[in-house]
Structure formats: C-alpha cells, structure tokens
N, C-alpha and C. Protein backbone atom coordinates (compact mmCIF):
# COMPACT_ATOMS: atom_id res chain seq x y z
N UNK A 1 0.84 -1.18 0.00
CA UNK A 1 0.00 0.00 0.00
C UNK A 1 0.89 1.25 0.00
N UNK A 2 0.62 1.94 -0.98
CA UNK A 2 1.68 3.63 -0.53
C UNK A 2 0.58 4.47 -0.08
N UNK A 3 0.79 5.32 0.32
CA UNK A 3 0.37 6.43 0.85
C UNK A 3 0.81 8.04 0.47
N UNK A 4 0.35 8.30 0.04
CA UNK A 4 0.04 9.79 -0.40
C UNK A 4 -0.28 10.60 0.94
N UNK A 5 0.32 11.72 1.61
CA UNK A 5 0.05 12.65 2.69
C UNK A 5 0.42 13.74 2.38
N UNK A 6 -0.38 14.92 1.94
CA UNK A 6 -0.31 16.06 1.56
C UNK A 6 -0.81 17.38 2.79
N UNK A 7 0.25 17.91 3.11
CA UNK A 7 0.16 18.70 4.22
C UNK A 7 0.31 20.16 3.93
N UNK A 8 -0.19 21.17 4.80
CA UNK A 8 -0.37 22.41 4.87
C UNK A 8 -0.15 22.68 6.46
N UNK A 9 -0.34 24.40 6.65
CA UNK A 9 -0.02 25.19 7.76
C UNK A 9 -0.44 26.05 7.53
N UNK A 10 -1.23 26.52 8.48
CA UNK A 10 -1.85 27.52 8.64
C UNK A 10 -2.01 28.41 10.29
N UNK A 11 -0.73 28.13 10.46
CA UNK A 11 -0.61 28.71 12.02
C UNK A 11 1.02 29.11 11.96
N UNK A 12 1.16 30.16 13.11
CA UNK A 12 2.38 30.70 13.07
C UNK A 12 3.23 30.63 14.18
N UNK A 13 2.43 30.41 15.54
CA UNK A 13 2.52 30.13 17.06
C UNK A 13 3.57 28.48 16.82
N UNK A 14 3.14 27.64 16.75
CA UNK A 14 3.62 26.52 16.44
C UNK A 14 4.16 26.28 15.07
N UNK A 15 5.55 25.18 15.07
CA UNK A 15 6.29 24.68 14.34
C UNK A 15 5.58 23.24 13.66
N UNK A 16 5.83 23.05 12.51
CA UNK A 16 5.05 22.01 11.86
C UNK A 16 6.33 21.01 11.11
N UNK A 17 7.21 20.93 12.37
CA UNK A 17 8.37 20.65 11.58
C UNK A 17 8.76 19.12 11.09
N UNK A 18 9.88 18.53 10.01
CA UNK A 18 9.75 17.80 9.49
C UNK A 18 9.25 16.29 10.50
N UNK A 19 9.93 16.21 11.52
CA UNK A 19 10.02 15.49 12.68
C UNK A 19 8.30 15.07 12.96
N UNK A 20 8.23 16.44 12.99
CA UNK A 20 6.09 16.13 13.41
C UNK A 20 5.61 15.79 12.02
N UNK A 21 5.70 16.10 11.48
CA UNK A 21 4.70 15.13 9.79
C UNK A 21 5.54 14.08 9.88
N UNK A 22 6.78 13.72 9.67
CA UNK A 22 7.10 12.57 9.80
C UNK A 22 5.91 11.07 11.05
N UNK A 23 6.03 11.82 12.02
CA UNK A 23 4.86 11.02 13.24
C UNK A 23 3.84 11.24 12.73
N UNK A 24 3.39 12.31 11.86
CA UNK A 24 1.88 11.98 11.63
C UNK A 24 1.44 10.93 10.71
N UNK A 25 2.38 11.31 9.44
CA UNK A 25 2.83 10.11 8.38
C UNK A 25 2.69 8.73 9.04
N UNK A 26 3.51 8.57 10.16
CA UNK A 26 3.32 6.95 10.63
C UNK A 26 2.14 6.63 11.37
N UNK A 27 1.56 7.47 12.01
CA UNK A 27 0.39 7.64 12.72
C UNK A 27 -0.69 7.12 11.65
N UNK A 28 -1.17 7.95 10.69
CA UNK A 28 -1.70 7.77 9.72
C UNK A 28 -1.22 5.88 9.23
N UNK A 29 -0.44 5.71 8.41
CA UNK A 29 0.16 4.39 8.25
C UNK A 29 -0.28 2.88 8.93
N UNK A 30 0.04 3.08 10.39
CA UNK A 30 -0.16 2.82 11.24
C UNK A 30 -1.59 2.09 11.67
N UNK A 31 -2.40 3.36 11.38
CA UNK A 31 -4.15 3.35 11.50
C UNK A 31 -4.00 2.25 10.34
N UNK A 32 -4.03 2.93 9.23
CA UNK A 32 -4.57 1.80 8.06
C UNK A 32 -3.86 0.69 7.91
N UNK A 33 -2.98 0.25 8.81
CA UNK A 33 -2.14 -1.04 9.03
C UNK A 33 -3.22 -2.14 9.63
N UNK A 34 -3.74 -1.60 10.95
CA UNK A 34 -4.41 -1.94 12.19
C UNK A 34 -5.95 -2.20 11.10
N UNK A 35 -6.11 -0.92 10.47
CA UNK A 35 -7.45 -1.40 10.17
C UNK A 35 -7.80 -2.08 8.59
N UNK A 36 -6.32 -2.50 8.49
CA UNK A 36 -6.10 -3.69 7.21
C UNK A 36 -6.78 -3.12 5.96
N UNK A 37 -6.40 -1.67 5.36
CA UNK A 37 -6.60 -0.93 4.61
C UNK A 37 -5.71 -1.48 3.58
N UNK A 38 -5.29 -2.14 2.55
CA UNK A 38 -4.68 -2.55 1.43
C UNK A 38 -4.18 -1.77 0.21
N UNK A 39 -5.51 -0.85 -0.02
CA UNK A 39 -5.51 -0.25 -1.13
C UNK A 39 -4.62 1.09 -1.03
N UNK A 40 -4.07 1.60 -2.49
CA UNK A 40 -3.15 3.16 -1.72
C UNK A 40 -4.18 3.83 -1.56
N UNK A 41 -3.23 4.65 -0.90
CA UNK A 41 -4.57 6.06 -0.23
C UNK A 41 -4.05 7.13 0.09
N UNK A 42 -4.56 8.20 0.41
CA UNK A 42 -4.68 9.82 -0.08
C UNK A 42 -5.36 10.62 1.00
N UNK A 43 -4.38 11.57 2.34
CA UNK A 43 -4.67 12.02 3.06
C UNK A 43 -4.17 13.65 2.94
N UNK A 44 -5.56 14.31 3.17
CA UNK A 44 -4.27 15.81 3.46
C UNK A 44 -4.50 16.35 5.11
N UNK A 45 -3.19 17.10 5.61
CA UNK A 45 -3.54 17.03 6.62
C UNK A 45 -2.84 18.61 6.38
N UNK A 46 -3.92 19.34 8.03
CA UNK A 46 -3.48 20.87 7.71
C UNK A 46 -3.50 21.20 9.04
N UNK A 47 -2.52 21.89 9.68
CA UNK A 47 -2.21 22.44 11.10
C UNK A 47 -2.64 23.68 11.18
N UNK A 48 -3.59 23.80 12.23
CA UNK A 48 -4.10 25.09 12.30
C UNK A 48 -4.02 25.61 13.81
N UNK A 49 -4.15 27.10 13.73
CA UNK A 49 -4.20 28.07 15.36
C UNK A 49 -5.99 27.41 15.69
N UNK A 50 -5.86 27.70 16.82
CA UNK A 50 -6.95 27.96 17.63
C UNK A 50 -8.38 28.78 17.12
N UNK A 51 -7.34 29.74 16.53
CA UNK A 51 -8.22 30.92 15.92
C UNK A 51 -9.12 30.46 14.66
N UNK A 52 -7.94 29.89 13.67
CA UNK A 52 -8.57 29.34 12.61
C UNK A 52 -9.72 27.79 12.77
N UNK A 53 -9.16 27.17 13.98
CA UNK A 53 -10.15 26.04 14.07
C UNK A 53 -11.39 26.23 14.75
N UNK A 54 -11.74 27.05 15.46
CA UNK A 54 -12.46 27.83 15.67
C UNK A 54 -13.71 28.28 14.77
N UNK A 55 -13.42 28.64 13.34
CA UNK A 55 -13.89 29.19 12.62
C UNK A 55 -14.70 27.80 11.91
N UNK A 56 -13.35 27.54 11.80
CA UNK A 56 -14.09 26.46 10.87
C UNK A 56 -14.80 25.05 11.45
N UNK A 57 -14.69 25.11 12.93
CA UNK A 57 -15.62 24.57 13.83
C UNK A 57 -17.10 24.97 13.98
N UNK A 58 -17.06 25.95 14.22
CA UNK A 58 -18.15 27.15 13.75
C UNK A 58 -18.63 26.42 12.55
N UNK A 59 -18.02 27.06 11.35
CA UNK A 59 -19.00 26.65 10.16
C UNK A 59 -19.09 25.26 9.45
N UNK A 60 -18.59 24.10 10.19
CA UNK A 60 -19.33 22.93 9.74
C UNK A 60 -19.66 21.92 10.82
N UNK A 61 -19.81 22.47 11.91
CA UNK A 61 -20.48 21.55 13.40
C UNK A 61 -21.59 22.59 14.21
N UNK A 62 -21.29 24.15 13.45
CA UNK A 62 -21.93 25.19 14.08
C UNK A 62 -21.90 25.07 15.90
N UNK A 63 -20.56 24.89 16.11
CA UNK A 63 -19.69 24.94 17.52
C UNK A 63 -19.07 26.37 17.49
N UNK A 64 -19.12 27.51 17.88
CA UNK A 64 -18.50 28.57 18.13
C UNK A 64 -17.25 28.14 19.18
N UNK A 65 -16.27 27.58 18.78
CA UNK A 65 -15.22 27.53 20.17
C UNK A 65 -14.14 26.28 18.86
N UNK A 66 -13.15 26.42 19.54
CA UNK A 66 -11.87 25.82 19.19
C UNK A 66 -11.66 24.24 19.30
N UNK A 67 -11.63 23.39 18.55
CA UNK A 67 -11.63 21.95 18.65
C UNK A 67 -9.98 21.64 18.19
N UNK A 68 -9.93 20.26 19.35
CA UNK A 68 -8.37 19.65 19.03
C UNK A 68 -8.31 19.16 17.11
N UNK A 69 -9.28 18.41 16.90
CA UNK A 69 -9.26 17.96 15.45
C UNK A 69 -10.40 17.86 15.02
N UNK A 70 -10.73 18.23 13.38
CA UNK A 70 -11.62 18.28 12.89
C UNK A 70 -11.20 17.01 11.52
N UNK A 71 -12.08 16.11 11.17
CA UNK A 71 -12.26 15.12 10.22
C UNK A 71 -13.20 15.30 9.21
N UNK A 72 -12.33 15.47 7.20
CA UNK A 72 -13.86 15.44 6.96
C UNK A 72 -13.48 14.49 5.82
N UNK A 73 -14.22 12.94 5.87
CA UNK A 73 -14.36 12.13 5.17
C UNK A 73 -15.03 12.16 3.41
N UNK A 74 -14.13 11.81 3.05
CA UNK A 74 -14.59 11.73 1.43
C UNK A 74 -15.21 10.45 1.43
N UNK A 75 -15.66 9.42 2.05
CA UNK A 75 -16.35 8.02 1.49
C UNK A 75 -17.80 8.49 2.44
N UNK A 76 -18.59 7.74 1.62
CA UNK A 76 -19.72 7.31 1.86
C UNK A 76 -20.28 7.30 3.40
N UNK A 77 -20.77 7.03 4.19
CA UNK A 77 -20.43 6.88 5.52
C UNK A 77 -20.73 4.65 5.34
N UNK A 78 -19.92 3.89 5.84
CA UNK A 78 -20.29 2.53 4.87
C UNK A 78 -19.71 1.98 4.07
N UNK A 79 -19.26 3.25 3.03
CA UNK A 79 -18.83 2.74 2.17
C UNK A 79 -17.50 3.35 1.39
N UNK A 80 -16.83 2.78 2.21
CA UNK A 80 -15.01 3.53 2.23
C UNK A 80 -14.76 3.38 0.22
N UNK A 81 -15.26 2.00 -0.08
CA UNK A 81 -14.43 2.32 -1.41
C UNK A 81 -15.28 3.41 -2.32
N UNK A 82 -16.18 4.01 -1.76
CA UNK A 82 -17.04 5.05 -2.72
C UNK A 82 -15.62 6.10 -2.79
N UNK A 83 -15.17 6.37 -2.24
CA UNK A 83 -13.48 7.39 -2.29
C UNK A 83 -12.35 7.11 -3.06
N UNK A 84 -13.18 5.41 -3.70
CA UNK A 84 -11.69 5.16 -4.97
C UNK A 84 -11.82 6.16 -5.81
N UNK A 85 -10.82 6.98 -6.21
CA UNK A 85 -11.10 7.52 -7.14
C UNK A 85 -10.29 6.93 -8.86
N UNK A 86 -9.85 5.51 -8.52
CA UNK A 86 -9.71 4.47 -9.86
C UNK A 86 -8.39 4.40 -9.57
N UNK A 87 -7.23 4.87 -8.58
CA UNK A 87 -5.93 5.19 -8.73
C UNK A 87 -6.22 4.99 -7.19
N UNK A 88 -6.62 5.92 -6.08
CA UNK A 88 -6.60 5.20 -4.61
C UNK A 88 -7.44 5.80 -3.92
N UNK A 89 -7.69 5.33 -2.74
CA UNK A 89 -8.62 5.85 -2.17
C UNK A 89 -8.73 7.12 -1.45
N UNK A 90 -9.37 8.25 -1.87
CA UNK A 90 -9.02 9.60 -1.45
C UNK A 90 -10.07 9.95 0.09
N UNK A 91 -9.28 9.97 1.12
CA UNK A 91 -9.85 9.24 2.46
C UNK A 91 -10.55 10.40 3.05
N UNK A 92 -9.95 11.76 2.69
CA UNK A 92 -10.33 13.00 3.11
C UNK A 92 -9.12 13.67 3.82
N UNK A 93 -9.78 14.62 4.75
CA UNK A 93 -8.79 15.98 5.40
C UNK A 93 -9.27 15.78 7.00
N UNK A 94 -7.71 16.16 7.20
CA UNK A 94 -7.92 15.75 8.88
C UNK A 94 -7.27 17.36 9.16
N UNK A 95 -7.45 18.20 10.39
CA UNK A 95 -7.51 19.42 10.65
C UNK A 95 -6.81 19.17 12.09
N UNK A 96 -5.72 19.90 12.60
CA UNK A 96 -5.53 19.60 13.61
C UNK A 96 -4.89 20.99 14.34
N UNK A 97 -5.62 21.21 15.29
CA UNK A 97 -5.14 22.98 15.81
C UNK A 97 -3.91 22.29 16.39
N UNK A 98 -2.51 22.76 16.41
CA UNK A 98 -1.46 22.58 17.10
C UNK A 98 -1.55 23.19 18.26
N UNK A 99 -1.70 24.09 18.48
CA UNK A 99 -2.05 25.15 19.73
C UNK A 99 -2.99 24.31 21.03
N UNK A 100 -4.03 23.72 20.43
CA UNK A 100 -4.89 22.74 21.62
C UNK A 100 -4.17 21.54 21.61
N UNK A 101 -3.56 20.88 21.25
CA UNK A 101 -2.61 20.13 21.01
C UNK A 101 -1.88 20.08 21.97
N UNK A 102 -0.82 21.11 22.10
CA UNK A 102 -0.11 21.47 22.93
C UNK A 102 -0.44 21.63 24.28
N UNK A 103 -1.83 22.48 24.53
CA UNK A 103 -2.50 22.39 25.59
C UNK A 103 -2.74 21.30 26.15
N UNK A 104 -3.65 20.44 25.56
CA UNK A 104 -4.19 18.85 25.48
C UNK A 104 -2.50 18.21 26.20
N UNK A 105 -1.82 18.47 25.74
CA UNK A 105 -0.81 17.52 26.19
C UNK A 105 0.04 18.07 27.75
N UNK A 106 -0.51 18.98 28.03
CA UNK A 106 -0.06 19.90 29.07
C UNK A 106 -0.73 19.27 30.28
N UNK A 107 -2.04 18.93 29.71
CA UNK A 107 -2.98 18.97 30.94
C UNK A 107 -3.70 17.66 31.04
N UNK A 108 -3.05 16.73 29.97
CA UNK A 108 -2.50 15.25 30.05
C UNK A 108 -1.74 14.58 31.04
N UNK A 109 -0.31 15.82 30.96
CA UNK A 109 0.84 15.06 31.16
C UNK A 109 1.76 14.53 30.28
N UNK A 110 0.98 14.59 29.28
CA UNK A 110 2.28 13.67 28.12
C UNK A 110 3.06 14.48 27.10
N UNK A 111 3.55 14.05 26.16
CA UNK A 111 4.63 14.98 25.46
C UNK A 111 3.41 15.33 24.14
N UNK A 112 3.97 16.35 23.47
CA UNK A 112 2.96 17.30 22.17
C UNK A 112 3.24 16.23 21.50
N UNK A 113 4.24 15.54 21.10
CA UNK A 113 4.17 14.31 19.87
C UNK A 113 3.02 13.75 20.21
N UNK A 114 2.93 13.20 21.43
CA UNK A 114 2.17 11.68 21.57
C UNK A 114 0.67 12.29 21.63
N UNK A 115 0.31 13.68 21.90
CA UNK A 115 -0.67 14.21 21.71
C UNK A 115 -1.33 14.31 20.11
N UNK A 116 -0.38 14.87 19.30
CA UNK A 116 -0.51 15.00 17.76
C UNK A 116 -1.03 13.54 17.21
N UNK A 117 -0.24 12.96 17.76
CA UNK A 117 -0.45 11.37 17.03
C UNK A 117 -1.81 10.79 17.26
N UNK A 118 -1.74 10.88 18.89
CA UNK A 118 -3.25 10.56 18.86
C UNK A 118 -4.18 11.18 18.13
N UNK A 119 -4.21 12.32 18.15
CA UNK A 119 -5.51 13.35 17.00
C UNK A 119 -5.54 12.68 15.60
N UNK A 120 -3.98 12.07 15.20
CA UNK A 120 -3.90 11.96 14.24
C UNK A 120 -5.00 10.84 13.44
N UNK A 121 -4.90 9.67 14.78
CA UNK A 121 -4.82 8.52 14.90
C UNK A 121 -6.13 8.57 14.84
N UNK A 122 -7.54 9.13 15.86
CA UNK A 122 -8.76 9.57 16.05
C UNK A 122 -9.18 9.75 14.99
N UNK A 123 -8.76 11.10 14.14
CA UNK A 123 -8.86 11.10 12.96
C UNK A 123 -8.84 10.52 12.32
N UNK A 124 -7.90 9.51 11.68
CA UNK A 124 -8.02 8.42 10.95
C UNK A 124 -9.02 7.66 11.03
N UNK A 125 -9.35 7.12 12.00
CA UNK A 125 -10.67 6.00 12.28
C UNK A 125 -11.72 7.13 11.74
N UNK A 126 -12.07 8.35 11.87
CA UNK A 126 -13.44 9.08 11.40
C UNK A 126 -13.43 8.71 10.13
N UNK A 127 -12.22 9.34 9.54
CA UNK A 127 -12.03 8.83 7.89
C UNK A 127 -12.50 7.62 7.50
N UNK A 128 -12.07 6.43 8.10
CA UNK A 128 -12.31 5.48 7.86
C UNK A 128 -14.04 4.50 8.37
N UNK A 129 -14.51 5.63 8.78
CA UNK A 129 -15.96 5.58 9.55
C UNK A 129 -16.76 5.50 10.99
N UNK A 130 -15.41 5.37 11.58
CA UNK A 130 -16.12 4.80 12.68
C UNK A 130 -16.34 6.58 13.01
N UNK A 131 -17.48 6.51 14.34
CA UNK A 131 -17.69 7.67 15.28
C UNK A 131 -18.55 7.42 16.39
N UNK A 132 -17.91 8.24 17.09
CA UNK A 132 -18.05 7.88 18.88
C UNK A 132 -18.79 8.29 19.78
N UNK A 133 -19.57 9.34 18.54
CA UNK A 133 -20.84 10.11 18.70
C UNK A 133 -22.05 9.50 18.34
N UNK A 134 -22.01 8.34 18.02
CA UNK A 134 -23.27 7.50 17.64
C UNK A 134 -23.59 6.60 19.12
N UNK A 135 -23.14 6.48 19.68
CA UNK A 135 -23.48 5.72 20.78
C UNK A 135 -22.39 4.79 21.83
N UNK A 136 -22.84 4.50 23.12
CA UNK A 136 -21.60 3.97 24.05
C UNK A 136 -20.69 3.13 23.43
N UNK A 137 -21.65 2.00 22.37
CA UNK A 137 -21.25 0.96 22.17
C UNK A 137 -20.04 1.06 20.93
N UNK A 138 -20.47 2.57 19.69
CA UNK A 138 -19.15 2.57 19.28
C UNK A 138 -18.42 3.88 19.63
N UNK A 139 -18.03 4.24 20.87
CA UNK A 139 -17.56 4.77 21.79
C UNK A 139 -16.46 4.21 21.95
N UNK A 140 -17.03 2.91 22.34
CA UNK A 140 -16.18 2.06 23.04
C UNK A 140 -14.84 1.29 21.91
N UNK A 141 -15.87 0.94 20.97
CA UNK A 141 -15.38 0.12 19.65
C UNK A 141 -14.05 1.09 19.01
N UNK A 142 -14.34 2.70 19.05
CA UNK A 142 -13.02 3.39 18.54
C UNK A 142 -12.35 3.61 19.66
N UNK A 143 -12.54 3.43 20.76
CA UNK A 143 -11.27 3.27 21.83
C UNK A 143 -10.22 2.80 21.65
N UNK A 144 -10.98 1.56 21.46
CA UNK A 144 -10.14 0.07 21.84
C UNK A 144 -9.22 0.38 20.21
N UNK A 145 -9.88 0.34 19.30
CA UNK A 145 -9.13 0.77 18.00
C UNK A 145 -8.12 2.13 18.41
N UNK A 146 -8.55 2.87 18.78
CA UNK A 146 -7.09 3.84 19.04
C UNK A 146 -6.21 3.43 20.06
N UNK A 147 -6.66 2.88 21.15
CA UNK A 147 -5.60 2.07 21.68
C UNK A 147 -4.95 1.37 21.07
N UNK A 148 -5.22 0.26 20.23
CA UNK A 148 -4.16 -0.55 19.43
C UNK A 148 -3.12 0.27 18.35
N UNK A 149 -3.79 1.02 17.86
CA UNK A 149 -2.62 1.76 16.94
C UNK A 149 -1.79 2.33 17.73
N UNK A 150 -2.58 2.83 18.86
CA UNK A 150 -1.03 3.70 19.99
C UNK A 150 -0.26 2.75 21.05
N UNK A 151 -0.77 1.63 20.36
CA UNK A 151 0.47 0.65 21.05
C UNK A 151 1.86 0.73 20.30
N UNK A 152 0.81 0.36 18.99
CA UNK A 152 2.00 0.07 17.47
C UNK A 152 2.49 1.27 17.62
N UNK A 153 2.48 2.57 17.74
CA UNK A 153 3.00 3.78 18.27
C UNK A 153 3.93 3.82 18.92
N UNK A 154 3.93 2.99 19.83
CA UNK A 154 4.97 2.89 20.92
C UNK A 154 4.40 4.09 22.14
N UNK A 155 2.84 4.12 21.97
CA UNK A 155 2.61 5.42 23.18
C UNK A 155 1.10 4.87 23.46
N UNK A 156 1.09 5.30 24.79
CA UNK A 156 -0.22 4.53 25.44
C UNK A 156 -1.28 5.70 25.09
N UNK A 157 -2.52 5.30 24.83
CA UNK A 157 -3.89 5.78 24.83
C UNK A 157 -4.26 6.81 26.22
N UNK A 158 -4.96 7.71 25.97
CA UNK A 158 -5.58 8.54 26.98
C UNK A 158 -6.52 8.09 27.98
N UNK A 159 -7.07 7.53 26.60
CA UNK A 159 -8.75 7.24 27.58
C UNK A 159 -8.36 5.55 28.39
N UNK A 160 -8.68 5.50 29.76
CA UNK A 160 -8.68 4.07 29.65
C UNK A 160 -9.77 3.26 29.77
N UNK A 161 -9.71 2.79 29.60
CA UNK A 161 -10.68 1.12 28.94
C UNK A 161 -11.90 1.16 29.76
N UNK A 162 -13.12 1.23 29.42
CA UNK A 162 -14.10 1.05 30.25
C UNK A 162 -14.44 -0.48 30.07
C-alpha cells in the first residue's frame, strides 16, 4: 500500500516541523495497518491556530469555540471504497489545531508528539468511519481501535478502557 500525505499550515505560534509530519505520516500508516486498509490512499492534513479552528468549527459543526481535530471524510459513511477515485482511495482531510494540542498535552501530562499522534490517529478511524458520537457501544469500539494503533506507536492511549 503507498500512501500519499499532503500537508499544509496555517498557524504561526507553532512549528510544523519535518520530525512532526514525519509522526503523523506513521500515525496515519499505522491506522490503516491496524485497520487492514490494502488499497493506496490519499490524506491531506493541515495544522491550524486555535483561531482558525475555531472558525471552521463554527462553520461545519456550528460549535462557536476551538476543537483539538476536525475530520472530513470523502467516502460514503459505509462505504469507504465510494473514495476510490480508480488510482486510490481519497480518504479526506484531517484538521488539527497545534495550539490545543499542545495544551491537550499539558494537561494530560504527556509529550505534544504523543498528543498530535493521537488526533492523528482519532482522525483516521473518522475517515475510515467509525464515530463515537453514535453511541456507548461505538464509543467504546473506537477506543479500543485507538488504543491498538497507539500501542503500534509505541505510546499509550488517553482514555482508559471502560
């Protein structure tokens, strides 16, 4: 499987440096390892302030306030290969404020990598369908799935195990 990861920046507070796309790159990888994704595939990912996620939290959850990561899936909800686009599967855009990030990992305890990764990682599973907003039961189901990739990570999960 190759992977295609096309990245942007859109913040100035935080560094988006090679080191951190590199972890997101495997983060990403990683996910579609775990969730036995085969086909190539096609992610863009874009680092944003507070300010800017904000906005655009606002205009597609109509949340006025700042979110760690925003996911927006190109497949079907179901139906992941509706995103082939005949060459690979174009999975969507994952949004990630660095700034809450940083925070998030402050008030964790853990380091900004292992924070990023996880968002990264969260993200990925939306892409790939699951969501945790439908009910306890797949709540639970993308837990346990982000736990396993942040094993293969080499970094333990936030949430623990209900």
């Amino acid at each position: 499987m190759e992977l295609t990861v096309d990245f942007s920046v859109r913040c100035r507070r935080e560094k988006a440096t090679a080191e951190l796309r590199e972890l997101v790159r495997r983060a990403i990888a990683e996910t579609l390892a775990c969730e036995k994704v085969r086909r190539d595939c096609a992610v863009s990912v874009t680092f944003v302030s507070d300010r800017i996620m904000r906005g655009l939290n606002r205009e597609y959850r109509g949340k006025d306030s700042a979110t760690d990561v925003l996911s927006f899936p190109q497949a079907e909800p179901g139906h992941l290969d509706s995103a082939f686009d005949g060459r690979r599967l174009q999975l969507g855009d994952i949004v990630i404020s660095l700034e809450r990030a940083r925070a998030q990992a402050e008030l964790y305890g853990h380091t900004f990598e292992r924070e990023v990764a996880f968002l990264t990682v969260h993200s990925v599973l939306h892409l790939l369908g699951y969501d945790h907003e439908t009910g306890p039961e797949d709540e639970l189901r993308m837990r346990r799935r982000q736990r396993a990739v942040m094993k293969r990570l080499g970094a333990v999960a936030v949430a623990p195990e209900k």
